[in-house]
Structure formats: C-alpha cells, structure tokens
Protein backbone atom coordinates (compact mmCIF):
# COMPACT_ATOMS: atom_id res chain seq x y z
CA UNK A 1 -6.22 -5.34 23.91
CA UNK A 2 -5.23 -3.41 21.11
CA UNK A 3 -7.87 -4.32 18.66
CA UNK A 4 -10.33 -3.25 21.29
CA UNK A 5 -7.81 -0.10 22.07
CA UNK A 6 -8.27 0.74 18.07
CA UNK A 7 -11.74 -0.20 17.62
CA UNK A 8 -12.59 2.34 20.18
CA UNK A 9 -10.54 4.70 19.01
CA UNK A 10 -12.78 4.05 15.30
CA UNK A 11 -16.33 4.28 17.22
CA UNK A 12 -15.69 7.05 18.98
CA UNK A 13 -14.09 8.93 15.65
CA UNK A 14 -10.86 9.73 17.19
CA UNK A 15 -8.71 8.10 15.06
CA UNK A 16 -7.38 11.81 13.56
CA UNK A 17 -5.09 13.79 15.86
CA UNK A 18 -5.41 17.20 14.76
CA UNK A 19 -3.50 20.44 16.27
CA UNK A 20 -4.39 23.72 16.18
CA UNK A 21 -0.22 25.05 15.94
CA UNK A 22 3.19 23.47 16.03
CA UNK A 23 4.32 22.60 19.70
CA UNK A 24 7.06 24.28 21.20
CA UNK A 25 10.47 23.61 20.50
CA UNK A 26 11.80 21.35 23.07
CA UNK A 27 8.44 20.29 24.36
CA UNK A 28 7.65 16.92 24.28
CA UNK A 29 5.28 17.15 21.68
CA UNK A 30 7.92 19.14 19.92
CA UNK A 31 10.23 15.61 20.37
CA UNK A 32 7.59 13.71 18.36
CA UNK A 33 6.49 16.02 15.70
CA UNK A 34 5.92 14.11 12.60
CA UNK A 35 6.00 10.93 14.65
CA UNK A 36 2.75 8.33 14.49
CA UNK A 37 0.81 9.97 17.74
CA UNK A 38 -1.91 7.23 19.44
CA UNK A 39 -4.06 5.37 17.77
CA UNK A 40 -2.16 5.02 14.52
CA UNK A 41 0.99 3.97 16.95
CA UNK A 42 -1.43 0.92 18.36
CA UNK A 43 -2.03 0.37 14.58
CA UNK A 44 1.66 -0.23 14.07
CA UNK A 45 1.95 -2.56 17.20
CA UNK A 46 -1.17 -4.56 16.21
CA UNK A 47 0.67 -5.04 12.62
CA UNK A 48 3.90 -6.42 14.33
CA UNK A 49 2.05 -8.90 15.69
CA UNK A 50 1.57 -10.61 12.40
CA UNK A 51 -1.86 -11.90 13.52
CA UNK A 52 -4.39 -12.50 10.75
CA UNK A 53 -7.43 -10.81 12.82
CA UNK A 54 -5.40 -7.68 12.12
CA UNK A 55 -6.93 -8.11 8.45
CA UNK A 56 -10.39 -6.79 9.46
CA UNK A 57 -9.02 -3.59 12.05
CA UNK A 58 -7.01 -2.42 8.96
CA UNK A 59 -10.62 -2.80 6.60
CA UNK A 60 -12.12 -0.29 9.20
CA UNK A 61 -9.65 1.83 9.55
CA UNK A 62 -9.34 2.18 6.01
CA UNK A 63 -13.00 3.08 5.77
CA UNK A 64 -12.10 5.87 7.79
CA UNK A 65 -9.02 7.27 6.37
CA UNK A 66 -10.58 8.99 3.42
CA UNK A 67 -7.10 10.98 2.55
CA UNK A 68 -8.62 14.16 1.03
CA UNK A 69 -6.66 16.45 -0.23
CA UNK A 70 -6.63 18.90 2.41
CA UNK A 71 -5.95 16.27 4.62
CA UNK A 72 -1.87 16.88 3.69
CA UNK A 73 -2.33 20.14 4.68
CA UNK A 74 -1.87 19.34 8.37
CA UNK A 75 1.52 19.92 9.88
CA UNK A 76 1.11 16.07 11.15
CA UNK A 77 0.51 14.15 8.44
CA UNK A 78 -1.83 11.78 9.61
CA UNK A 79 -3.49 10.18 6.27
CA UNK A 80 0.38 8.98 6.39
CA UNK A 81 0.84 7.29 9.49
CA UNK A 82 -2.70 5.48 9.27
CA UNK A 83 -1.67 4.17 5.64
CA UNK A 84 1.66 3.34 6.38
CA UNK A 85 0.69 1.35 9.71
CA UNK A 86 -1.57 -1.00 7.20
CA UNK A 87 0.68 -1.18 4.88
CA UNK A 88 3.54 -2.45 7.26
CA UNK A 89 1.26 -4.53 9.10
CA UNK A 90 0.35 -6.11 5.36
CA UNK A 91 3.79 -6.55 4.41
CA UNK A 92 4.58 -8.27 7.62
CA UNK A 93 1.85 -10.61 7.79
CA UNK A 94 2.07 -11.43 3.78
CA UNK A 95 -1.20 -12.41 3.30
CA UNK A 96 -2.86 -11.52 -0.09
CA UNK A 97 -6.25 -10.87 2.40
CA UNK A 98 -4.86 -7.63 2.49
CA UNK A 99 -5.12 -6.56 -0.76
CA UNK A 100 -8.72 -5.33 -1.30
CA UNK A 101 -7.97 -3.22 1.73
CA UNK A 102 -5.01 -1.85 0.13
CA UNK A 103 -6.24 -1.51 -3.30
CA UNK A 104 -9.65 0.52 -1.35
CA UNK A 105 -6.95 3.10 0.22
CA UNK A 106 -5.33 3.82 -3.38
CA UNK A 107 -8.81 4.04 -4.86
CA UNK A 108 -8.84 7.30 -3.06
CA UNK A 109 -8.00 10.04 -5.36
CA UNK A 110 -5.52 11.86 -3.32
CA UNK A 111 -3.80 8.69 -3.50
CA UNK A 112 -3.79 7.84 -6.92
CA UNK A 113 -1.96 8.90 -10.04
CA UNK A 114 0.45 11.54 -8.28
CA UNK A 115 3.67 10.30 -10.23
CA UNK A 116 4.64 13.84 -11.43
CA UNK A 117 6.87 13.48 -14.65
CA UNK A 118 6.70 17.41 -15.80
CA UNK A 119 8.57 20.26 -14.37
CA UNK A 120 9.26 21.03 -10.60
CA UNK A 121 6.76 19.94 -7.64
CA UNK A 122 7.22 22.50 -4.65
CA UNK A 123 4.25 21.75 -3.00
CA UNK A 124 5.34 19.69 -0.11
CA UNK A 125 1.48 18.18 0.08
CA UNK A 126 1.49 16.65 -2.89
CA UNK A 127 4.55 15.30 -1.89
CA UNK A 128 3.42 13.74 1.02
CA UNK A 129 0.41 12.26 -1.10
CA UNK A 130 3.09 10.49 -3.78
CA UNK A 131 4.85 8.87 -0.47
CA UNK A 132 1.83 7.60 0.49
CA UNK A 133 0.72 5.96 -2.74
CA UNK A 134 4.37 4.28 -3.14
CA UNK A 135 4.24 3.05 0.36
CA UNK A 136 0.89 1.08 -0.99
CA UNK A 137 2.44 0.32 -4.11
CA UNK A 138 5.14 -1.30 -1.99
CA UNK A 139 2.79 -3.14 0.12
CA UNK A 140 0.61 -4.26 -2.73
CA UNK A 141 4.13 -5.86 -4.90
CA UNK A 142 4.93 -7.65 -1.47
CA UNK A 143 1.45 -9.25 -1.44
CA UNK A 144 2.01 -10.96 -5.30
CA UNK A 145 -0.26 -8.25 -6.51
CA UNK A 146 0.57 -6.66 -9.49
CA UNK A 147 -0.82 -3.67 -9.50
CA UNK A 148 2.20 -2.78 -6.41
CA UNK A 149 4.89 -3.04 -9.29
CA UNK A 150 2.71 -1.05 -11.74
CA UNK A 151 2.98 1.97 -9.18
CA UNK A 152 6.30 1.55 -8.05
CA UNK A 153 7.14 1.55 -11.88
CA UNK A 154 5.30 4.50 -12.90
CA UNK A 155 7.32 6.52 -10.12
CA UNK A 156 10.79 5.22 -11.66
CA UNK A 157 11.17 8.26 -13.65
CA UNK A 158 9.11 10.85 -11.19
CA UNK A 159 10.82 13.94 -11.08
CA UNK A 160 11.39 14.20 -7.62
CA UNK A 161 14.48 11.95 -6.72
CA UNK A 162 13.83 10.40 -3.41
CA UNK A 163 10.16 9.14 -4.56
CA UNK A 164 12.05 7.67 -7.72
CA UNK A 165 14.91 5.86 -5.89
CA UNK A 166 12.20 4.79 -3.26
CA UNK A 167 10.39 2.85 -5.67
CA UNK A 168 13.63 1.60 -7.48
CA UNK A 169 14.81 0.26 -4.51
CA UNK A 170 12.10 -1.43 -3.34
CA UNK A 171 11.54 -3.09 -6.89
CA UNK A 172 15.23 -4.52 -6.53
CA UNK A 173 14.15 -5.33 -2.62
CA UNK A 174 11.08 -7.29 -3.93
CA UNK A 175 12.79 -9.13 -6.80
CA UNK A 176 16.33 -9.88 -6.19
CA UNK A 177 16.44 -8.28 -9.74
CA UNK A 178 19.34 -5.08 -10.90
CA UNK A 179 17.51 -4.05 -13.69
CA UNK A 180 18.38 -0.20 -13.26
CA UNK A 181 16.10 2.34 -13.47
CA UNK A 182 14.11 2.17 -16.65
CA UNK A 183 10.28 1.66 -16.83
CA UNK A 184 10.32 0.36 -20.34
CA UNK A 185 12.46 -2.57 -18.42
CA UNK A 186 10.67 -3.39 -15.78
CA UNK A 187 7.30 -3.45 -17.43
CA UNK A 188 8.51 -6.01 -19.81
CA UNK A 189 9.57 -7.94 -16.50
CA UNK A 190 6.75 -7.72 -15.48
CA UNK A 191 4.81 -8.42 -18.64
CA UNK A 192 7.08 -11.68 -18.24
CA UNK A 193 6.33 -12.56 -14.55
CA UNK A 194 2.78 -11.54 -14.24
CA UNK A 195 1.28 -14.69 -13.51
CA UNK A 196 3.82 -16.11 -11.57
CA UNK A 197 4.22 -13.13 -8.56
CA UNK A 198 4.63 -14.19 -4.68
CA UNK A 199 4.22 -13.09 -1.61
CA UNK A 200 7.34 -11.50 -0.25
CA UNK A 201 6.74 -10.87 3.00
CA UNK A 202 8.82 -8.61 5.92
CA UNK A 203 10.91 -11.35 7.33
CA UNK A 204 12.41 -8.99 10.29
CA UNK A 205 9.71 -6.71 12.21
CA UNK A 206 11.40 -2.65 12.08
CA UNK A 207 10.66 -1.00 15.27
CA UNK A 208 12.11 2.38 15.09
C-alpha cells in the first residue's frame, strides 16, 4: 500500500507540495507548517518499515528530488523532507544498497560543498541546503561508507554552530569515540579506520 501510495504520487509528479502563501495562524495547515506534508510523510512510514523493497522507492524518488537552488526558497522546505525521509529510512534499514542512492542525492550541487568556514551566513536557504547535506552525510557514515564521515568532518568547524555540533555529535553517535571537535583528529581516525567501517544502523524507529 504505500509503495503503490508513493509510486503514484512519482507518476503523477506530485511528489512537491508547493503553496502559494503561509497558512493562517491557527489553521490547521498553520499547525503543520514546516512539517513533512503527504507523500514525503508515506516516505517516512515506508522507511520505518525497514523493508528492503524500500531500496528501489527511495532510487525514484531521488530521481525526482533534483534540490535546485531555488528549491530552498519555499517557505516548506520540501527538498528537506524528501531527503531526510531516505535518509532515515537508510539508516534504519542499514543496508549499504542504499548508498548509490544517497551518494546520487549529494551529487546534486545544492547539496554539496556548503560547509561555510568564512564570515557570517544569513541566508537561511543556504542553511537549509547545509542541513540537508549533513543529514546525508549522517546516513552515508551509518551505512560503513566513508564518504558520510568525510562530510560530517568537513562541517566540524562550519561557522554556524548548530550544523557544527550536529555533525560532532553524530560522529561521537556513530563511533562510540570523544575525540572533540577537531577535523585534523578525526581525519586521522579515519585515515586509521577506513577499511574497517560498519554498518551502524537505527536500532529504535523515532516517530515524532
């Protein structure tokens, strides 16, 4: 049921929820702003089901999610909720099948190289774009792939705190490892470890 629900969703090219203005305050659209709206909520329940036939929805919908630029200009940021949704769905099922479907997401150039490591970054887009290419470096490191901890290092000393101490923690999360916060540190970790990463898969499903 919900790989048909999505598949639909992909053939009849309604996987992006676009409005036109914010919803009222109190509304219940208003409730849910920011919140995954259908399909890319389906997306999330089809992950949770840690079933391996997942692996070929999330290729699709990756095809689809092409994350331009002025995608993040969108009140709802839907490149977001579609990446995010394979990404937890990876990390949950912890099957290096995933990936080439992750790795094809970060080859998008919105999604690539955002670490900012000069001056102040008020643009709240290219915020959003950073998030979204830790979230796959997360995903990626969970997988055994080591291109994940090459992100999620290269964001250690980003300039914008939250992004830095998001990747920080989840390099302690997938290593059991207090290192701190230095990239010099963890690259020669991982210089040390490359050939001998795991799978660290979500053990617990997170619902809310």
């Amino acid at each position: 049921m919900l790989i048909a629900a999505i598949e639909q969703a992909i053939a009849n090219e309604t996987l992006k929820v676009v409005m036109s203005s914010s919803p009222d305050e109190g509304s219940l659209e208003g409730q849910g702003w920011g919140i995954p709206f259908p399909p890319a909520e389906l997306i999330y329940s089809l992950g949770m089901t840690r079933d391996p036939r997942a692996l070929s929805v999330w290729d699709k919908v990756a095809d689809v999610v092409k994350a331009k630029p002025e995608d993040f200009a969108d009140e709802l940021p839907w490149p977001f909720h579609y990446v995010d949704s394979i990404c937890y769905g990876a990390e949950l099922l912890g099957d290096p099948a995933a990936v080439p479907i992750l790795k094809k997401l970060h080859s998008r150039p919105a999604l690539h190289n955002q670490a900012a490591k000069k001056g102040f970054v008020i643009d709240f887009d290219l915020e959003k774009r950073a998030l979204t290419e830790v979230t796959i470096g997360r995903a990626l490191g969970s997988l055994g792939e080591p291109v994940g901890y090459e992100i999620l290092i290269d964001y250690l000393d980003d300039n914008r705190a939250n992004l830095a101490e998001f990747a920080h923690m989840s390099l302690e999360q997938l290593t059991g490892r207090g290192i701190g916060t230095s990239p010099h540190a963890w690259r020669q970790w991982l210089a040390e470890n490359r050939g001998s990463l795991e799978p660290v898969p979500l053990l617990e499903r997170v619902d809310g």
